[in-house]
Protein backbone atom coordinates (compact mmCIF):
# COMPACT_ATOMS: atom_id res chain seq x y z
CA UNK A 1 111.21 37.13 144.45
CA UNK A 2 112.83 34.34 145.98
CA UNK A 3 111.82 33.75 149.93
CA UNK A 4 115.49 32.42 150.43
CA UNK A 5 118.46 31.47 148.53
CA UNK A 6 121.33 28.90 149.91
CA UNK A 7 124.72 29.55 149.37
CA UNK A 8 126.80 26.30 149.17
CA UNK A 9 125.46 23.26 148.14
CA UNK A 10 127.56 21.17 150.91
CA UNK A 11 127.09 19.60 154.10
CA UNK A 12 126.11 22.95 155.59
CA UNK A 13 123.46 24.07 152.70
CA UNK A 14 121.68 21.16 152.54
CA UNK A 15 121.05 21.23 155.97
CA UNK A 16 120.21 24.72 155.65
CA UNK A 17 117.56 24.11 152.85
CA UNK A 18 116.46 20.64 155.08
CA UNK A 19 115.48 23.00 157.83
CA UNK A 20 113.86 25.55 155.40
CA UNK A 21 111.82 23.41 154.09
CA UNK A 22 110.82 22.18 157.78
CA UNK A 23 109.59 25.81 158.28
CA UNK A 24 107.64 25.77 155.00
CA UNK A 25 109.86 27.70 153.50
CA UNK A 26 110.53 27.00 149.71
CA UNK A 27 114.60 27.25 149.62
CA UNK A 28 117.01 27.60 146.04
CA UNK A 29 120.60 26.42 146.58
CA UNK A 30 123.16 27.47 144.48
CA UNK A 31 126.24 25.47 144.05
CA UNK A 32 129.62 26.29 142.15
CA UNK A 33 131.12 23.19 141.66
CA UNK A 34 129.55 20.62 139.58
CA UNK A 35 127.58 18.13 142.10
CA UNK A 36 125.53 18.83 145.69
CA UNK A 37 128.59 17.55 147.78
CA UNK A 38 130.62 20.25 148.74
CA UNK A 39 134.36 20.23 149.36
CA UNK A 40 134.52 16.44 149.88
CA UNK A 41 135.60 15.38 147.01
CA UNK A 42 138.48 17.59 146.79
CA UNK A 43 140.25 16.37 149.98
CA UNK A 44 142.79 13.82 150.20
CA UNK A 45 142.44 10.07 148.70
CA UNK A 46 142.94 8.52 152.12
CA UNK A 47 140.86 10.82 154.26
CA UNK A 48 138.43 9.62 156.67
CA UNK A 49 135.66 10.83 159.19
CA UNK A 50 137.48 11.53 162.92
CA UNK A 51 133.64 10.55 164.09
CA UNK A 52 132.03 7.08 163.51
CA UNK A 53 129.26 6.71 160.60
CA UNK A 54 126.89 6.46 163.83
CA UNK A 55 127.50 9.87 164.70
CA UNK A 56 127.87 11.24 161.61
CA UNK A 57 124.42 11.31 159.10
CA UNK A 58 121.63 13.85 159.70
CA UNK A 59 118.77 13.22 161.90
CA UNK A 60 116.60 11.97 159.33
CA UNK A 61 119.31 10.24 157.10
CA UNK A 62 121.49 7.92 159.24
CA UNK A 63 124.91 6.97 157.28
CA UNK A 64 124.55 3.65 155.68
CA UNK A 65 126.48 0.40 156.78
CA UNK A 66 127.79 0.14 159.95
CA UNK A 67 127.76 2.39 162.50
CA UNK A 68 130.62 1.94 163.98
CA UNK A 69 133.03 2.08 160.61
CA UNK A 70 134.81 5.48 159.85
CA UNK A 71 133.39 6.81 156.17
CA UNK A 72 136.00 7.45 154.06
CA UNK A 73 135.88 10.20 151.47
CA UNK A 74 134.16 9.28 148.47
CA UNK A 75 131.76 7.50 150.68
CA UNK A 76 131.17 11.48 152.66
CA UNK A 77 130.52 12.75 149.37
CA UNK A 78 128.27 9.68 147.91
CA UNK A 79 126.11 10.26 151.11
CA UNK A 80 125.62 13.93 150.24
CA UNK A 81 124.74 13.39 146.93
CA UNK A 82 122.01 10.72 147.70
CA UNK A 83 120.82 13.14 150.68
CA UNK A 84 120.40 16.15 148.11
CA UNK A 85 118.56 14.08 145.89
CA UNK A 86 115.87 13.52 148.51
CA UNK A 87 115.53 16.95 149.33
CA UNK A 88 112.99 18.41 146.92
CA UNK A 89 114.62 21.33 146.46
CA UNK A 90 116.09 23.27 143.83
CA UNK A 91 119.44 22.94 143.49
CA UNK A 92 121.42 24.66 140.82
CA UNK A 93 124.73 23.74 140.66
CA UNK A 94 127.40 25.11 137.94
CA UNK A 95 126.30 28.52 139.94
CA UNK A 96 129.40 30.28 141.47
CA UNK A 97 128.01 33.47 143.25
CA UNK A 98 129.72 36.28 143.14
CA UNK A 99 128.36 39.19 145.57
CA UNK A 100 125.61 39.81 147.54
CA UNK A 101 123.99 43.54 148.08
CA UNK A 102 121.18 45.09 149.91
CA UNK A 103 117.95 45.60 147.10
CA UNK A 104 116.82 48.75 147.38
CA UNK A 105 113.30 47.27 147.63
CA UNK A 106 114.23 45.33 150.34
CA UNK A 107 115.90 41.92 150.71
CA UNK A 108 119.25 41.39 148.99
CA UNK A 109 120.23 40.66 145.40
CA UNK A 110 122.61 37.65 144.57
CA UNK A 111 124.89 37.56 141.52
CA UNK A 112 126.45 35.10 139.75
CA UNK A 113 129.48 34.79 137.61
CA UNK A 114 126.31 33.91 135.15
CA UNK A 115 125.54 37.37 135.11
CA UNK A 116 122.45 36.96 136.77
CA UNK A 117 120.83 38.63 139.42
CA UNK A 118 118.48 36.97 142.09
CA UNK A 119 116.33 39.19 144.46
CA UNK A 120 115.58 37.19 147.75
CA UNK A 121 114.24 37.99 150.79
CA UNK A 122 116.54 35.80 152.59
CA UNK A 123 120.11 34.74 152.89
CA UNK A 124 121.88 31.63 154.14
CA UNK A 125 125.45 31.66 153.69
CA UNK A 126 126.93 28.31 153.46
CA UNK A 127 129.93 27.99 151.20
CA UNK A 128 132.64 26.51 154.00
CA UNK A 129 135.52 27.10 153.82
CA UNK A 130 138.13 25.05 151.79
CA UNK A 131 137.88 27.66 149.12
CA UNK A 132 140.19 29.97 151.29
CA UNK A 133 142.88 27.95 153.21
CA UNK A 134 144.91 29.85 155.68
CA UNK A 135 148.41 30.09 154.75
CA UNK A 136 150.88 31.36 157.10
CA UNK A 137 153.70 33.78 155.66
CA UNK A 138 157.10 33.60 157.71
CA UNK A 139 160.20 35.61 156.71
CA UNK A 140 161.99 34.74 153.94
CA UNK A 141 159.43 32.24 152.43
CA UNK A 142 158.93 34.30 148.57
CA UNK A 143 162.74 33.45 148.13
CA UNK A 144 162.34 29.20 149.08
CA UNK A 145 163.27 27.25 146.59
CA UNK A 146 161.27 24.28 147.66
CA UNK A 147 157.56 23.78 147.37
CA UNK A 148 155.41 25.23 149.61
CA UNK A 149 151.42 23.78 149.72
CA UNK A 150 148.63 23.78 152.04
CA UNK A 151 146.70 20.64 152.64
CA UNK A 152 144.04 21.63 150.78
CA UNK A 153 146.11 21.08 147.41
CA UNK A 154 147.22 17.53 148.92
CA UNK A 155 145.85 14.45 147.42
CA UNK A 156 148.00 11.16 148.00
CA UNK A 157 152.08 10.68 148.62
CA UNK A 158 153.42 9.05 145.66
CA UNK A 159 154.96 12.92 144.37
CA UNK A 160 156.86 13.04 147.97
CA UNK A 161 158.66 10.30 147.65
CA UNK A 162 161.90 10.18 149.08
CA UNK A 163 161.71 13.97 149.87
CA UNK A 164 162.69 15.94 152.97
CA UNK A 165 158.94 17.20 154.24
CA UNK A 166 157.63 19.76 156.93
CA UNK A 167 154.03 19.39 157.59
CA UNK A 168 152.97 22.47 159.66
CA UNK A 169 150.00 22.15 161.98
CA UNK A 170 148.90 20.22 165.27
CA UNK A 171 145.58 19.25 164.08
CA UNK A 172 143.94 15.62 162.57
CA UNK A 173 144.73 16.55 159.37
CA UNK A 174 148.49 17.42 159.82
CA UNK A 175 148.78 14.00 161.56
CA UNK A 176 146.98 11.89 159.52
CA UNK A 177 149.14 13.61 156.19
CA UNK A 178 151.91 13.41 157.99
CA UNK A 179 151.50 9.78 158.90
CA UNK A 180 150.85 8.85 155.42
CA UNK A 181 153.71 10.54 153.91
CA UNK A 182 156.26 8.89 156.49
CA UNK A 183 155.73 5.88 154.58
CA UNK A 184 157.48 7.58 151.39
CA UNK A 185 159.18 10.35 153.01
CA UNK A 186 161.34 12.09 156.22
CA UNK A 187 159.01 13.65 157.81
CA UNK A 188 158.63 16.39 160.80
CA UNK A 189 155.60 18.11 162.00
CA UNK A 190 156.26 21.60 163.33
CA UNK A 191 153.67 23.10 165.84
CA UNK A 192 153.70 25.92 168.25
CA UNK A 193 152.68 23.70 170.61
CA UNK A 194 153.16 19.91 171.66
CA UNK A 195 150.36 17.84 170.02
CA UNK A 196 147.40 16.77 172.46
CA UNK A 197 146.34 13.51 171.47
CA UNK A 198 143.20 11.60 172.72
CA UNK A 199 142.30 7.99 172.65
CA UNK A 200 139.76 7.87 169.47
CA UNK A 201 138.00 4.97 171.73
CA UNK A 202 137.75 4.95 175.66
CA UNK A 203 136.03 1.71 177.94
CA UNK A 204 135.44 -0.20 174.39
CA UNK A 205 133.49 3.15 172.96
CA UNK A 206 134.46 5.84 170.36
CA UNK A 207 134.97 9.43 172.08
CA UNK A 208 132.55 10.90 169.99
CA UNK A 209 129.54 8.59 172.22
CA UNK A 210 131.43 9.78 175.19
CA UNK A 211 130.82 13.62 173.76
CA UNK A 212 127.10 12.99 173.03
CA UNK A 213 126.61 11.45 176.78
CA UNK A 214 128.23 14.60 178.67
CA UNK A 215 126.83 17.36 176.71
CA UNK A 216 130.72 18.48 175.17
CA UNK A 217 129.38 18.71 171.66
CA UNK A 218 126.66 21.28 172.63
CA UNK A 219 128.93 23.33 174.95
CA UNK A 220 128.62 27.02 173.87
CA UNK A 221 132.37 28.70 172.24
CA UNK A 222 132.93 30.46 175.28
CA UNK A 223 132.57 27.76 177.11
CA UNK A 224 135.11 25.94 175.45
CA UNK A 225 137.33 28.81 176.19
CA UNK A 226 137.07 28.78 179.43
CA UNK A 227 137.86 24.81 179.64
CA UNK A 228 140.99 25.91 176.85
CA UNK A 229 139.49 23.35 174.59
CA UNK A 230 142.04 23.62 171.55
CA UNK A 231 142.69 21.46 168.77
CA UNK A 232 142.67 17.56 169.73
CA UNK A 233 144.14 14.84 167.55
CA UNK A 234 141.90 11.54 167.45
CA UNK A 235 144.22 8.32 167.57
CA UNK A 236 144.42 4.86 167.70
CA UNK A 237 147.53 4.53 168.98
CA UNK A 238 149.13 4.16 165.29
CA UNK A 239 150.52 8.13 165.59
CA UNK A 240 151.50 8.02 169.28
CA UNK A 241 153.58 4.91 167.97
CA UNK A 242 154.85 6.65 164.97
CA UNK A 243 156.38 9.08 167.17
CA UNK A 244 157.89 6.82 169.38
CA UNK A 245 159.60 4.52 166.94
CA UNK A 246 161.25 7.81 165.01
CA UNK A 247 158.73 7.43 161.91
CA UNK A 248 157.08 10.61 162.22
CA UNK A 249 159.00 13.39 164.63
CA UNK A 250 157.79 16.58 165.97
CA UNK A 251 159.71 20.11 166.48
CA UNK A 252 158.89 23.50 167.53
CA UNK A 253 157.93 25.54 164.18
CA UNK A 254 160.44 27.24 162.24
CA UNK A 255 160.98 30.72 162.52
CA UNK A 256 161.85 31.36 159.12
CA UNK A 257 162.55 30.07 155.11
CA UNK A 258 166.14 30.95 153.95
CA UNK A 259 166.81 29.84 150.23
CA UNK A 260 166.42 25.70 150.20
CA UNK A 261 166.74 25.84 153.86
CA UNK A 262 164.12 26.42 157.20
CA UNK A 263 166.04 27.53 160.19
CA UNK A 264 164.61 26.37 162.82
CA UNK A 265 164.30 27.82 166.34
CA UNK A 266 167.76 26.46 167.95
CA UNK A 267 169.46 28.55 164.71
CA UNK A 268 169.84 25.51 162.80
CA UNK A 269 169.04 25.31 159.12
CA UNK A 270 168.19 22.44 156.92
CA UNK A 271 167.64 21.80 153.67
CA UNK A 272 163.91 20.95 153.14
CA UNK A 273 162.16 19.80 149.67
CA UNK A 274 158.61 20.72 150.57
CA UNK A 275 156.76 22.63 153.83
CA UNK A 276 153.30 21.82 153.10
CA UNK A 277 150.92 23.75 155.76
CA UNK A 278 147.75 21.98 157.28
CA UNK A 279 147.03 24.94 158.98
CA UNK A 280 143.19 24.96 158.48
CA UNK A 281 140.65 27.30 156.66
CA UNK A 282 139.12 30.28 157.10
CA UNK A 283 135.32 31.32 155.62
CA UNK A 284 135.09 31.65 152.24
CA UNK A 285 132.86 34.34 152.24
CA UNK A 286 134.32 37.04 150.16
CA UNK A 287 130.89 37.20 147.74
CA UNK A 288 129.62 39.41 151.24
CA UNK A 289 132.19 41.95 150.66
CA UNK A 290 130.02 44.42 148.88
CA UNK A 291 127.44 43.96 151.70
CA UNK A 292 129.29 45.44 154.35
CA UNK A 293 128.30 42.03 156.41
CA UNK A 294 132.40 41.55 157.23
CA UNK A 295 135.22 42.03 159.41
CA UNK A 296 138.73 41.26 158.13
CA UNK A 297 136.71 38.20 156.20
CA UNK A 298 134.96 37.49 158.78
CA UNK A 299 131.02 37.92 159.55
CA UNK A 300 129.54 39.53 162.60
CA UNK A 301 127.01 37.50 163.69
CA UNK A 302 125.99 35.78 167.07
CA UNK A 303 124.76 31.93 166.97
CA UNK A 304 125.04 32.09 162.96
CA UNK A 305 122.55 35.18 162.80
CA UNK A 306 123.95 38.14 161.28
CA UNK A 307 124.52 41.17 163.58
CA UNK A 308 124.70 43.73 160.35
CA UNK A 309 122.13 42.52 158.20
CA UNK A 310 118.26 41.23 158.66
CA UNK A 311 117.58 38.37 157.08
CA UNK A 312 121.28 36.97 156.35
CA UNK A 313 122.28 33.65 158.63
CA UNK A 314 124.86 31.74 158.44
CA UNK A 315 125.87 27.54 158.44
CA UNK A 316 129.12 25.70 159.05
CA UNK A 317 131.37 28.13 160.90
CA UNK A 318 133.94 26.93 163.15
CA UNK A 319 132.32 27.02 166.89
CA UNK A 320 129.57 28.75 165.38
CA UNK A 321 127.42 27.93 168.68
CA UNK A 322 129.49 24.60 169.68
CA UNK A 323 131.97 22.62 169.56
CA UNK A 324 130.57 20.60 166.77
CA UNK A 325 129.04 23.33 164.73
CA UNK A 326 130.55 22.71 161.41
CA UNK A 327 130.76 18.95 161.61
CA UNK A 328 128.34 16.53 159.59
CA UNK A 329 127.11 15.85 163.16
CA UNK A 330 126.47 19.10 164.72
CA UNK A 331 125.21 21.57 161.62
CA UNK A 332 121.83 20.42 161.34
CA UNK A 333 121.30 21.61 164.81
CA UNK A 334 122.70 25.10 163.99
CA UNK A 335 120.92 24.76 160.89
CA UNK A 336 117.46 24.67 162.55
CA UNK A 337 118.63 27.54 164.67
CA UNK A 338 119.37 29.83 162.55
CA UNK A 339 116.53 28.90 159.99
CA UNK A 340 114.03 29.78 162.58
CA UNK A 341 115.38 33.23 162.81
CA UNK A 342 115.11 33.26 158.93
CA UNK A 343 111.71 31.84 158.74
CA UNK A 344 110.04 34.53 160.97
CA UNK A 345 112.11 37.67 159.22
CA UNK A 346 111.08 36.59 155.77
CA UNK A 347 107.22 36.13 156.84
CA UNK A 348 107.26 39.33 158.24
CA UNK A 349 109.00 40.59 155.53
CA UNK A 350 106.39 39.37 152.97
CA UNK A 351 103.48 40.81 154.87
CA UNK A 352 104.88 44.19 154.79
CA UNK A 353 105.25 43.82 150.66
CA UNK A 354 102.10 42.70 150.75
């Protein structure tokens, strides 16, 4: 039997199998796309870390170059790959799994699209979320005759060209897309609510130092709550200035799709090309369905540790147990965290076998 089996062979799962191996634990990572680097090199060709290379390897792997350069990309994914290879850990990628369920002899078994099935004694589940973007549905959007995408699907402007485009969302992403495509396209960003930038550098130092120095990336969820800590756009001053000079331009979101049209909240409609939503993710963690581990697609759990299931943890949720939880920055913390939990339930579990 395996001790533990990794699910997602991303940022999240190596850190996952980093920290089991820390606790002397001997991990297996299965991974369904081709290479140990997650989702990163299915995001757009111009994307780049919001958080300097400083702040942005794992403890024991600081990103190469300079520290105060934004990564781009391929260079995310290049750094994953090189950080997998020092792992010394199995790592079997091709491996789509496909559900989880309790083994009658305790543990769980995994499955795989492979056919095979893996007992374990414990769980980390660490496959992200860009598998499963969150789409929106408004009224009358089956019947648009334009193209409707999610971010996820976007990879560089050239096929906007000269089109009439809707980017829906308030968050990095939307703006950065949005940015990019103004240079090719008429663009508007609809949001629910006006967008809250933030100087990416403050007093001659990137935010994300500022973060580190007053605790704000390890504030607990509900404390971000409380503080109504929502989603903040990182800038230069190259978007603010967008806006201002009538490149980019920003309206309340539409209330509905009619034919080639969006009417927008005022009643007016207008003919758009594409509405492309950067409206984020949510887990993509459908393989725990047969578990019973889920609510509406989502886990139970409380730090990353499931509340439903002994032995099942989780890496790389959204404010998971900060603000940075699912950042190249701030997993390997959770990571440790939840490992810890793992470690002692799969000990104890083996003595009772034995």
């Amino acid at each position: 039997m395996n001790e533990v089996i990794v699910i997602g062979g991303g940022q999240s799962g190596l850190a996952a199998a980093r920290a089991a191996r820390e606790h002397g634990l001997t991990p297996v990572v299965l991974e369904a796309g081709p290479e140990p680097a997650g989702s990163w090199p299915h995001y757009y060709d111009s994307l780049t870390l919001f958080s300097p290379a400083g702040y942005s390897g794992a403890p024991d792997a600081p990103f190469p170059g300079d520290p105060e350069r934004y990564p781009t990309r391929d260079e995310v994914a290049a750094y994953l790959r090189a950080y997998a290879a020092g792992l010394d850990v199995e790592i079997r990628t091709g491996t789509r799994v496909t559900a989880v369920t309790a083994d009658p002899d305790g543990g769980f078994l995994v499955r795989t699209t492979a056919g095979e099935t893996l007992p374990t004694r414990g769980v980390v589940a660490a496959s992200g979320s860009f598998g499963n973007p969150r789409l929106p549905r408004l009224p009358g959007q089956d019947g648009f005759t334009g193209r409707v995408t999610h971010a996820a699907r976007y990879r560089e402007p050239g096929p906007y060209a000269g089109q009439r485009v809707v980017v829906v969302g308030a968050g990095n992403s939307a703006v950065q897309i949005g940015y990019e495509l103004a240079g090719l396209a008429q663009v508007t960003l609809a949001t629910r609510r006006p967008i809250a930038f933030v100087p990416q550098r403050q007093d001659g130092r990137d935010l994300h130092y500022w973060l580190r120095r007053t605790g704000f990336d390890d504030l607990p969820p509900e404390w971000l709550a409380r503080l109504g800590a929502g989603t903040l756009v990182l800038d230069t001053g190259d978007y603010r200035a967008a806006f201002a000079d009538g490149r980019l331009d920003r309206r309340p979101l539409f209330t509905a799709f009619d034919g080639e049209h969006v009417v927008w909240p005022d009643g007016g409609r207008e003919k758009v090309d594409t509405v492309l939503f950067a409206t984020g993710y949510r887990p993509h963690l459908n393989y725990l369905e047969p578990l019973g581990a889920l609510a509406d697609g989502l886990p139970w759990h409380a730090g990353g540790i499931s509340g439903t299931h002994p032995g099942l943890v989780y890496t790389g949720l959204e404010f998971q147990r900060s603000f940075s939880s699912n950042t190249l920055r701030g997993v390997h913390r959770d990571a440790r965290y939840v490992v810890a939990a793992l470690a002692a339930h799969v000990r104890e579990a083996g003595r009772l076998v034995a």
